[in-house]
N, C-alpha and C. Protein backbone atom coordinates (compact mmCIF):
# COMPACT_ATOMS: atom_id res chain seq x y z
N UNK A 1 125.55 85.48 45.07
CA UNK A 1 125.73 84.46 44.07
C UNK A 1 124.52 84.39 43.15
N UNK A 2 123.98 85.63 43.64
CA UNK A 2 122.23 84.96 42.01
C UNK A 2 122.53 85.60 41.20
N UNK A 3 123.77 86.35 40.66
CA UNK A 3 124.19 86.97 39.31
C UNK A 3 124.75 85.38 38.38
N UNK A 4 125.01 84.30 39.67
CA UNK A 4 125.48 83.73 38.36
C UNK A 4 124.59 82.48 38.30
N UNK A 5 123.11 82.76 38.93
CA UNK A 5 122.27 82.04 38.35
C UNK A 5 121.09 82.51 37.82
N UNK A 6 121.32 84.40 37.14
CA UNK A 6 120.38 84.79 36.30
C UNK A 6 119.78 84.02 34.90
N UNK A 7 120.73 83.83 34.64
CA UNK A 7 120.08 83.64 33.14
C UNK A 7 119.77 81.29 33.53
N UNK A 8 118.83 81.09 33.90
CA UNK A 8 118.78 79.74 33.94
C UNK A 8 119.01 78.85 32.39
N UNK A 9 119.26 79.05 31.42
CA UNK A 9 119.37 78.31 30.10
C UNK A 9 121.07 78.10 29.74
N UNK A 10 121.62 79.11 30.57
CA UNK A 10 123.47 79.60 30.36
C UNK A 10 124.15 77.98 30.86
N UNK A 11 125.02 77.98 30.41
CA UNK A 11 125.59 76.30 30.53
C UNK A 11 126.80 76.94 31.57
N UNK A 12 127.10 77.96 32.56
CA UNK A 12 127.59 77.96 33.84
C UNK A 12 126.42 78.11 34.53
N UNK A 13 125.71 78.44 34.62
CA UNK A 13 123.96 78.22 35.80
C UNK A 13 124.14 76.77 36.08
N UNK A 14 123.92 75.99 34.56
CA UNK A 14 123.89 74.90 34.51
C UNK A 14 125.15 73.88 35.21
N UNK A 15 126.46 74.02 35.15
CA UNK A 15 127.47 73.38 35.25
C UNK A 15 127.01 73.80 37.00
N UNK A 16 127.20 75.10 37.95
CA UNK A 16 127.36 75.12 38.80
C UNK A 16 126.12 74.18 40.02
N UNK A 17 125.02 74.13 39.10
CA UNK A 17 123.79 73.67 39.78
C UNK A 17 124.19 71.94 39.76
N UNK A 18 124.56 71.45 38.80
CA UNK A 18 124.92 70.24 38.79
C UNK A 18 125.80 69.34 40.15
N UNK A 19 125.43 68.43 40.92
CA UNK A 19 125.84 67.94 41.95
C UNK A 19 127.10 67.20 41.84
N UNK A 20 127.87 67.21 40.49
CA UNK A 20 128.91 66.13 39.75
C UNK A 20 130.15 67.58 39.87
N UNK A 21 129.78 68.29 39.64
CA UNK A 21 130.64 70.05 39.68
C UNK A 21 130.67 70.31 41.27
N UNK A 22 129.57 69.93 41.84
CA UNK A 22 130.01 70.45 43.36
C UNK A 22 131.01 69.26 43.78
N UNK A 23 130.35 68.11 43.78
CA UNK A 23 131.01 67.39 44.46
C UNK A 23 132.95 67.30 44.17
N UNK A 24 132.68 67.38 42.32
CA UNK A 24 134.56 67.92 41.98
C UNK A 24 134.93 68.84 42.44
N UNK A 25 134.10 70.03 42.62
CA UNK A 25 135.17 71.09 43.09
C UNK A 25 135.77 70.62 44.35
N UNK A 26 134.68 69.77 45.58
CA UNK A 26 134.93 69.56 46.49
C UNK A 26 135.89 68.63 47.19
N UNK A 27 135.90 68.17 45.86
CA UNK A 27 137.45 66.87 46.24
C UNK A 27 138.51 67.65 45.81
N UNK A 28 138.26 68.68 44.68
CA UNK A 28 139.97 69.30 44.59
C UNK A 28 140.06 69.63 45.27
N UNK A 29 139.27 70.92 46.43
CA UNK A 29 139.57 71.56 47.59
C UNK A 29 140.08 70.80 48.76
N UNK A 30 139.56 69.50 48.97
CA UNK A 30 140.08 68.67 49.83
C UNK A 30 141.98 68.01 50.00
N UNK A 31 141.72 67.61 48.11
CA UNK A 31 143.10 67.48 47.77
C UNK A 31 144.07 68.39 47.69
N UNK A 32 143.54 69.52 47.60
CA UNK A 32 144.76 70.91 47.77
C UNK A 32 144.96 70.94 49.53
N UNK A 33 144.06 70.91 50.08
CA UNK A 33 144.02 70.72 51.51
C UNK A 33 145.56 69.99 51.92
N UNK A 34 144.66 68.61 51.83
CA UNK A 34 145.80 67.67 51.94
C UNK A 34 147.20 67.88 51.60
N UNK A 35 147.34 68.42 50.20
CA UNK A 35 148.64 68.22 49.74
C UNK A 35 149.59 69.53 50.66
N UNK A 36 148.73 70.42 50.89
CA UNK A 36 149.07 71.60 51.82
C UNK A 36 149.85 71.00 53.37
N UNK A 37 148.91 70.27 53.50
CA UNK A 37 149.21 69.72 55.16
C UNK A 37 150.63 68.44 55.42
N UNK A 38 150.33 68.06 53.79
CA UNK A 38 151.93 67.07 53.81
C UNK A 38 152.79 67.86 53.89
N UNK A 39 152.92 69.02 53.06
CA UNK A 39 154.25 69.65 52.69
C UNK A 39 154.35 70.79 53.75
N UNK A 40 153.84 70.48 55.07
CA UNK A 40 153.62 71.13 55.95
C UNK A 40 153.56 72.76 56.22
N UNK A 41 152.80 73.38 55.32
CA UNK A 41 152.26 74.36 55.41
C UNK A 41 151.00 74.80 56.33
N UNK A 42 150.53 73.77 56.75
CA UNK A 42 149.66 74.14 57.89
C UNK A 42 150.55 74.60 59.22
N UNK A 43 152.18 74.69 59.58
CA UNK A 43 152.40 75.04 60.49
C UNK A 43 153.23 76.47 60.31
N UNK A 44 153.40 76.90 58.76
CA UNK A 44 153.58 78.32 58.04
C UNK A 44 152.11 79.13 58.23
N UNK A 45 151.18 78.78 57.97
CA UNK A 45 150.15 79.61 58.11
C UNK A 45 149.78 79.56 59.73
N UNK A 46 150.04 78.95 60.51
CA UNK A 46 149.41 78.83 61.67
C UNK A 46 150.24 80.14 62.90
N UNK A 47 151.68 79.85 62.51
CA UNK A 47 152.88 80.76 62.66
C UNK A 47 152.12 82.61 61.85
N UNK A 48 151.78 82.58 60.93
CA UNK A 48 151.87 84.18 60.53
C UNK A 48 150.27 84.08 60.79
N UNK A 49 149.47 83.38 61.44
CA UNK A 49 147.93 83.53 62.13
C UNK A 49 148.33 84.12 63.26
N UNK A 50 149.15 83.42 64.08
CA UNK A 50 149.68 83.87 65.50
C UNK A 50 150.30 85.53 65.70
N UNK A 51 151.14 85.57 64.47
CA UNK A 51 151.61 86.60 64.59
C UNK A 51 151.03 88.13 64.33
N UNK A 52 149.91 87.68 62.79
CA UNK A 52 149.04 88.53 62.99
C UNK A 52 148.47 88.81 64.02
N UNK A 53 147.97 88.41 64.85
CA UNK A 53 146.79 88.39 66.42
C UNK A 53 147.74 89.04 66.95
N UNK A 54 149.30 88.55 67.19
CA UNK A 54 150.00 89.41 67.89
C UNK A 54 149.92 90.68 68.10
N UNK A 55 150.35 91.08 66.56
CA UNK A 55 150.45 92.25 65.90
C UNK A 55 149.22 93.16 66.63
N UNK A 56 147.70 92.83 65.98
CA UNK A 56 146.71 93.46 66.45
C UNK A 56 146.56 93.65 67.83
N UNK A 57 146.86 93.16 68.49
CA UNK A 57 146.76 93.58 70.31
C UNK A 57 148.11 94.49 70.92
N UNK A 58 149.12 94.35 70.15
CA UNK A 58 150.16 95.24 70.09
C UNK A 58 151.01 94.69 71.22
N UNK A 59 150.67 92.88 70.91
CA UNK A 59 152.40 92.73 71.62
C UNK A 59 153.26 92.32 71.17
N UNK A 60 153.01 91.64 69.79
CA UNK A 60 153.95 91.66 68.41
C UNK A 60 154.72 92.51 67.98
C-alpha cells in the first residue's frame, strides 16, 4: 500500500489518510455485512465454504 501514499500532496494520499474516509469506508463495509446476513447469505457462503474443504480433502 505505499504506492498509494507516494506522492504525499495527491488528494487520494490525502482522502485515504483522513480518519472521516476510514471510518466511512468502515460503516459501508459493516452495512454491506449486515444487509448480507438479513437476506441470508451468510448460510450460501457458509454451504459452498463447506463444500470447497470438501472438495480439497477429496470427499466431496
Amino acid at each position: 500500500m505505499r504506492f498509494l501514499f507516494s506522492n504525499p500532496g495527491s488528494e487520494m494520499g490525502n482522502f485515504l489518510r483522513s480518519s472521516r474516509a476510514g471510518l466511512l469506508i468502515a460503516a459501508a463495509g459493516l452495512a454491506m455485512m449486515g444487509a448480507g446476513i438479513c437476506r441470508g447469505e451468510m448460510a450460501v457462503v457458509m454451504e459452498k465454504a463447506i463444500n470447497i474443504c470438501l472438495e480439497c480433502i477429496g470427499i466431496g
